[in-house]
N, C-alpha and C. Protein backbone atom coordinates (compact mmCIF):
# COMPACT_ATOMS: atom_id res chain seq x y z
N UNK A 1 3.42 -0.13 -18.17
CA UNK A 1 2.57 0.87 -17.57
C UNK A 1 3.29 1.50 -16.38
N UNK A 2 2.87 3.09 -16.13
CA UNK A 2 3.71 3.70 -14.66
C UNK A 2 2.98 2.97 -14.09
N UNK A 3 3.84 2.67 -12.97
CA UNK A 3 3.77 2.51 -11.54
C UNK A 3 3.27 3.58 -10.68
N UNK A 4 2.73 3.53 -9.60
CA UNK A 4 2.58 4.92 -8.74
C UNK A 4 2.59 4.51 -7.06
N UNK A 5 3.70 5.47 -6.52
CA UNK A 5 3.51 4.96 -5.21
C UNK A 5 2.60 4.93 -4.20
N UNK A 6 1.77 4.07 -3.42
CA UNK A 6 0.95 3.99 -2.72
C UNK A 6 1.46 3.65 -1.05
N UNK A 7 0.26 4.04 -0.31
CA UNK A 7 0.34 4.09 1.63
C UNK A 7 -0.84 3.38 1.66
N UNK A 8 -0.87 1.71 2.08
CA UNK A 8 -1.75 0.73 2.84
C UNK A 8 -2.35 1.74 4.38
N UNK A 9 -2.98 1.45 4.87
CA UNK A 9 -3.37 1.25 6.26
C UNK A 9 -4.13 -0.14 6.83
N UNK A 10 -3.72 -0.47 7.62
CA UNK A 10 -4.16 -2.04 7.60
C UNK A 10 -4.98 -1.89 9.03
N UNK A 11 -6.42 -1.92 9.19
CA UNK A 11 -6.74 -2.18 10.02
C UNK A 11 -6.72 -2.90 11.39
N UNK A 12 -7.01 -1.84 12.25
CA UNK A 12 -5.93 -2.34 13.62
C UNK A 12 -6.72 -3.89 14.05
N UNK A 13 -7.76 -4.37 13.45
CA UNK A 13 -7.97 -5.68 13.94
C UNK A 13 -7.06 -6.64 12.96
N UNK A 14 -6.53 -6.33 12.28
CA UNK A 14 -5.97 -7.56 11.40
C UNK A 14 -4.13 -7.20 11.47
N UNK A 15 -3.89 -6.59 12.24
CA UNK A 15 -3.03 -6.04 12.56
C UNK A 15 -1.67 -7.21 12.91
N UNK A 16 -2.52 -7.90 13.28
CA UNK A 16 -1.95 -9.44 13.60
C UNK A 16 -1.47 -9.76 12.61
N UNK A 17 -2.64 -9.65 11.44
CA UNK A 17 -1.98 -10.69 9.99
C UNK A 17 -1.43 -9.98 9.04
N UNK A 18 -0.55 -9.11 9.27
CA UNK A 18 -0.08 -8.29 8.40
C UNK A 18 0.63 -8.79 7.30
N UNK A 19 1.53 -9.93 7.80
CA UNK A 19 2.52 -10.75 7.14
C UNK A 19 1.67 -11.23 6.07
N UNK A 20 0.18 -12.05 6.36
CA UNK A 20 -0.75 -12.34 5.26
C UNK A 20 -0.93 -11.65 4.16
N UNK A 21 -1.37 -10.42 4.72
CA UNK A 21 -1.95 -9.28 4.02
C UNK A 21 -1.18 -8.42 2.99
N UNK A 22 0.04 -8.41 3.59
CA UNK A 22 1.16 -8.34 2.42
C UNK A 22 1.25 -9.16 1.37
N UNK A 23 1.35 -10.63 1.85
CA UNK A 23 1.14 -11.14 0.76
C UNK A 23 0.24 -11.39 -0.50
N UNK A 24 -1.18 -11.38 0.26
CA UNK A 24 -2.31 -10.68 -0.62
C UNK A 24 -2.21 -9.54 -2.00
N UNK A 25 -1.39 -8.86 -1.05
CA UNK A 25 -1.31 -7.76 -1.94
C UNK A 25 -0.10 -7.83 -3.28
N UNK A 26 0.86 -8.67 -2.93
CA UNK A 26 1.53 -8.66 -3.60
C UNK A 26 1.19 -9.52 -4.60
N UNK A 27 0.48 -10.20 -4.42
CA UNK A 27 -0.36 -11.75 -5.51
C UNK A 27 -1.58 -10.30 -5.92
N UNK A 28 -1.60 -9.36 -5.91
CA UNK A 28 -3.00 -8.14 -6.66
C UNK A 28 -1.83 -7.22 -7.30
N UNK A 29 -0.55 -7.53 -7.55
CA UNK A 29 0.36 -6.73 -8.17
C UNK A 29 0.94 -5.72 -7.43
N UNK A 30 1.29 -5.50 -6.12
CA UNK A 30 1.95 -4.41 -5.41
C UNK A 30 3.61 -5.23 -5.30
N UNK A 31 4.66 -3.92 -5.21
CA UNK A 31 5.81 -4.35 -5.11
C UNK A 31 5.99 -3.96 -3.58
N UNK A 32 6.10 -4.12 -2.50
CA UNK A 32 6.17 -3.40 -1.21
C UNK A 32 7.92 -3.21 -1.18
N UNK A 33 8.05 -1.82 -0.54
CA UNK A 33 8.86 -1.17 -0.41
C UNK A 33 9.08 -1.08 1.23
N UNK A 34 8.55 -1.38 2.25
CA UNK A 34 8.04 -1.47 3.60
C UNK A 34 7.29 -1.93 4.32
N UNK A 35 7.03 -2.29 5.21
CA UNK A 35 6.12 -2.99 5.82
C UNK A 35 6.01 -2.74 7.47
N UNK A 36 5.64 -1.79 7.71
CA UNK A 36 5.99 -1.02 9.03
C UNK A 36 4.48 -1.76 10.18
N UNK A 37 5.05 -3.16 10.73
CA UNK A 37 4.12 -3.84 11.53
C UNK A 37 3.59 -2.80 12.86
N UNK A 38 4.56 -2.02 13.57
CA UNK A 38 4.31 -1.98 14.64
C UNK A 38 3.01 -0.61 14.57
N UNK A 39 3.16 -0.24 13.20
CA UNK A 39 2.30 0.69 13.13
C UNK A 39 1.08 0.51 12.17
N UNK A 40 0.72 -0.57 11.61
CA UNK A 40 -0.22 -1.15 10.92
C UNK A 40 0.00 -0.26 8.83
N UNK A 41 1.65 -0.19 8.69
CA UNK A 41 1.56 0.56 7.44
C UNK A 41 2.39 -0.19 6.37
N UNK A 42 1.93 -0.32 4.97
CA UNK A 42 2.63 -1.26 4.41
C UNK A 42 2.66 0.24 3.37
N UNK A 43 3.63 0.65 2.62
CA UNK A 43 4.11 1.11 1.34
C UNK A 43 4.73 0.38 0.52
N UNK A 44 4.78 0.71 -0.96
CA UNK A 44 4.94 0.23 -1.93
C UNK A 44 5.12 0.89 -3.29
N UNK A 45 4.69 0.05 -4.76
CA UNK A 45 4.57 0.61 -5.86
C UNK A 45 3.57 -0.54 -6.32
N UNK A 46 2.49 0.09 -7.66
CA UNK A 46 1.83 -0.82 -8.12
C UNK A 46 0.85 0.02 -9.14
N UNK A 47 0.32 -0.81 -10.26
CA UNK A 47 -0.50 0.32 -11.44
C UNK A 47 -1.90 0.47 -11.11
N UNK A 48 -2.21 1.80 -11.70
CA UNK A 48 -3.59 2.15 -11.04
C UNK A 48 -4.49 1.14 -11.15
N UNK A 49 -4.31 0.29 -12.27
CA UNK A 49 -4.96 -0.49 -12.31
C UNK A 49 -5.69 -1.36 -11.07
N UNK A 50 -4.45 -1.65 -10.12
CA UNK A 50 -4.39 -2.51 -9.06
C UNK A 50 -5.03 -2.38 -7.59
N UNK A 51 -4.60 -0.82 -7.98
CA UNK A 51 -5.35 0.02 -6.66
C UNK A 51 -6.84 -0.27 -6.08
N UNK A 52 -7.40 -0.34 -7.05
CA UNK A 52 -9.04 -1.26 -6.33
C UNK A 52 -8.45 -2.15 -6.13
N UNK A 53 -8.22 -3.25 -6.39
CA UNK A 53 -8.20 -4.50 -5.80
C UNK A 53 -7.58 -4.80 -4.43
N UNK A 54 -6.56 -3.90 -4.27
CA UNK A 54 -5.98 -3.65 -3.08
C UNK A 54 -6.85 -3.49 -2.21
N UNK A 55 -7.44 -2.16 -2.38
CA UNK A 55 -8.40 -1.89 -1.58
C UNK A 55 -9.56 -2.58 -0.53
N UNK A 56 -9.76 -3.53 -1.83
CA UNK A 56 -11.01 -3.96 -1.35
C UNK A 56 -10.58 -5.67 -0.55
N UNK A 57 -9.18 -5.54 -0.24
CA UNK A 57 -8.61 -6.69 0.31
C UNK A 57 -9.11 -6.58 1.94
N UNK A 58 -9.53 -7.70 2.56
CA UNK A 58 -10.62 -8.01 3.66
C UNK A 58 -9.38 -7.44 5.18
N UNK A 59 -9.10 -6.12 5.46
CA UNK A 59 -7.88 -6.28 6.78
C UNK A 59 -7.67 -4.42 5.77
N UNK A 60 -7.70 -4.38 4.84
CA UNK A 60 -7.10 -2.91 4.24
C UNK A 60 -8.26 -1.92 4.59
N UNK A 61 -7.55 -1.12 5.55
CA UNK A 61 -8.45 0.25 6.01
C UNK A 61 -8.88 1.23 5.21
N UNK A 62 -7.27 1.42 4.55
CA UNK A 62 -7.33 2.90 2.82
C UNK A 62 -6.23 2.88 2.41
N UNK A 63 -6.08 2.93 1.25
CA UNK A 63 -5.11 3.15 0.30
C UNK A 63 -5.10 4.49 -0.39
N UNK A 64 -3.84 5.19 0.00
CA UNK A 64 -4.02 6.42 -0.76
C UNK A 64 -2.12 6.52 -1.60
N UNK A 65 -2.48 7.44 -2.38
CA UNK A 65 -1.37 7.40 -3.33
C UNK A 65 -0.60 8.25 -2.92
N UNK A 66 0.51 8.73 -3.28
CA UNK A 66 1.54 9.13 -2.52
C UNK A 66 2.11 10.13 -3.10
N UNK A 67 2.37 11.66 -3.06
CA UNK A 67 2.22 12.24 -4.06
C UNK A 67 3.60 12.78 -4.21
N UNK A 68 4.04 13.35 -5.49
CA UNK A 68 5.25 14.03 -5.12
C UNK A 68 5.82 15.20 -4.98
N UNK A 69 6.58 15.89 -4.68
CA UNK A 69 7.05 17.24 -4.63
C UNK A 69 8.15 17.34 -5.61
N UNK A 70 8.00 18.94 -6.16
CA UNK A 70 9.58 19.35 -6.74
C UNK A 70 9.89 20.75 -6.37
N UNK A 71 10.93 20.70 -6.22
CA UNK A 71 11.73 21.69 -5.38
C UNK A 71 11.34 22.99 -6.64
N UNK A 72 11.70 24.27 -5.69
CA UNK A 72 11.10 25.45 -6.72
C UNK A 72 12.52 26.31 -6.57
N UNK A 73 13.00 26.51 -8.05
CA UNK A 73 14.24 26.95 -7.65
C UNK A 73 14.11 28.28 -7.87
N UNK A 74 14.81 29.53 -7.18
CA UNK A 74 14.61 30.92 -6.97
C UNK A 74 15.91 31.58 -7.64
């Protein structure tokens, strides 16, 4: 199945347990690509499937998908 890239926001109270919360996510099928502590942001890849479950992980603010661009040639 595609993959699709996704942007965590991790709520600034759990901000602490980020290291947890990553792992959470990665046991709900996310591959993380980043994990940006000082700013509460984890990116990644993972199937739509997964995306609720992410979500509804107890510290995750929103998950939104990540979209892409293509260049427009003239």
């Amino acid at each position: 199945m595609k993959q699709v890239m996704i942007t965590v926001l991790i709520d600034e109270a759990y901000r602490n347990s980020i290291a947890k919360l990553a792992d959470r996510m990665i046991e709900a099928g996310m591959t993380i690509d980043q994990r940006l502590d000082a700013i509460g942001v984890i990116t990644g890849k993972t199937e739509n499937s997964a995306i609720s479950s992410i979500a509804k992980l107890e510290g995750v603010a929103r998950v939104e998908k990540q979209s892409s661009l293509k260049a427009i040639k003239y």
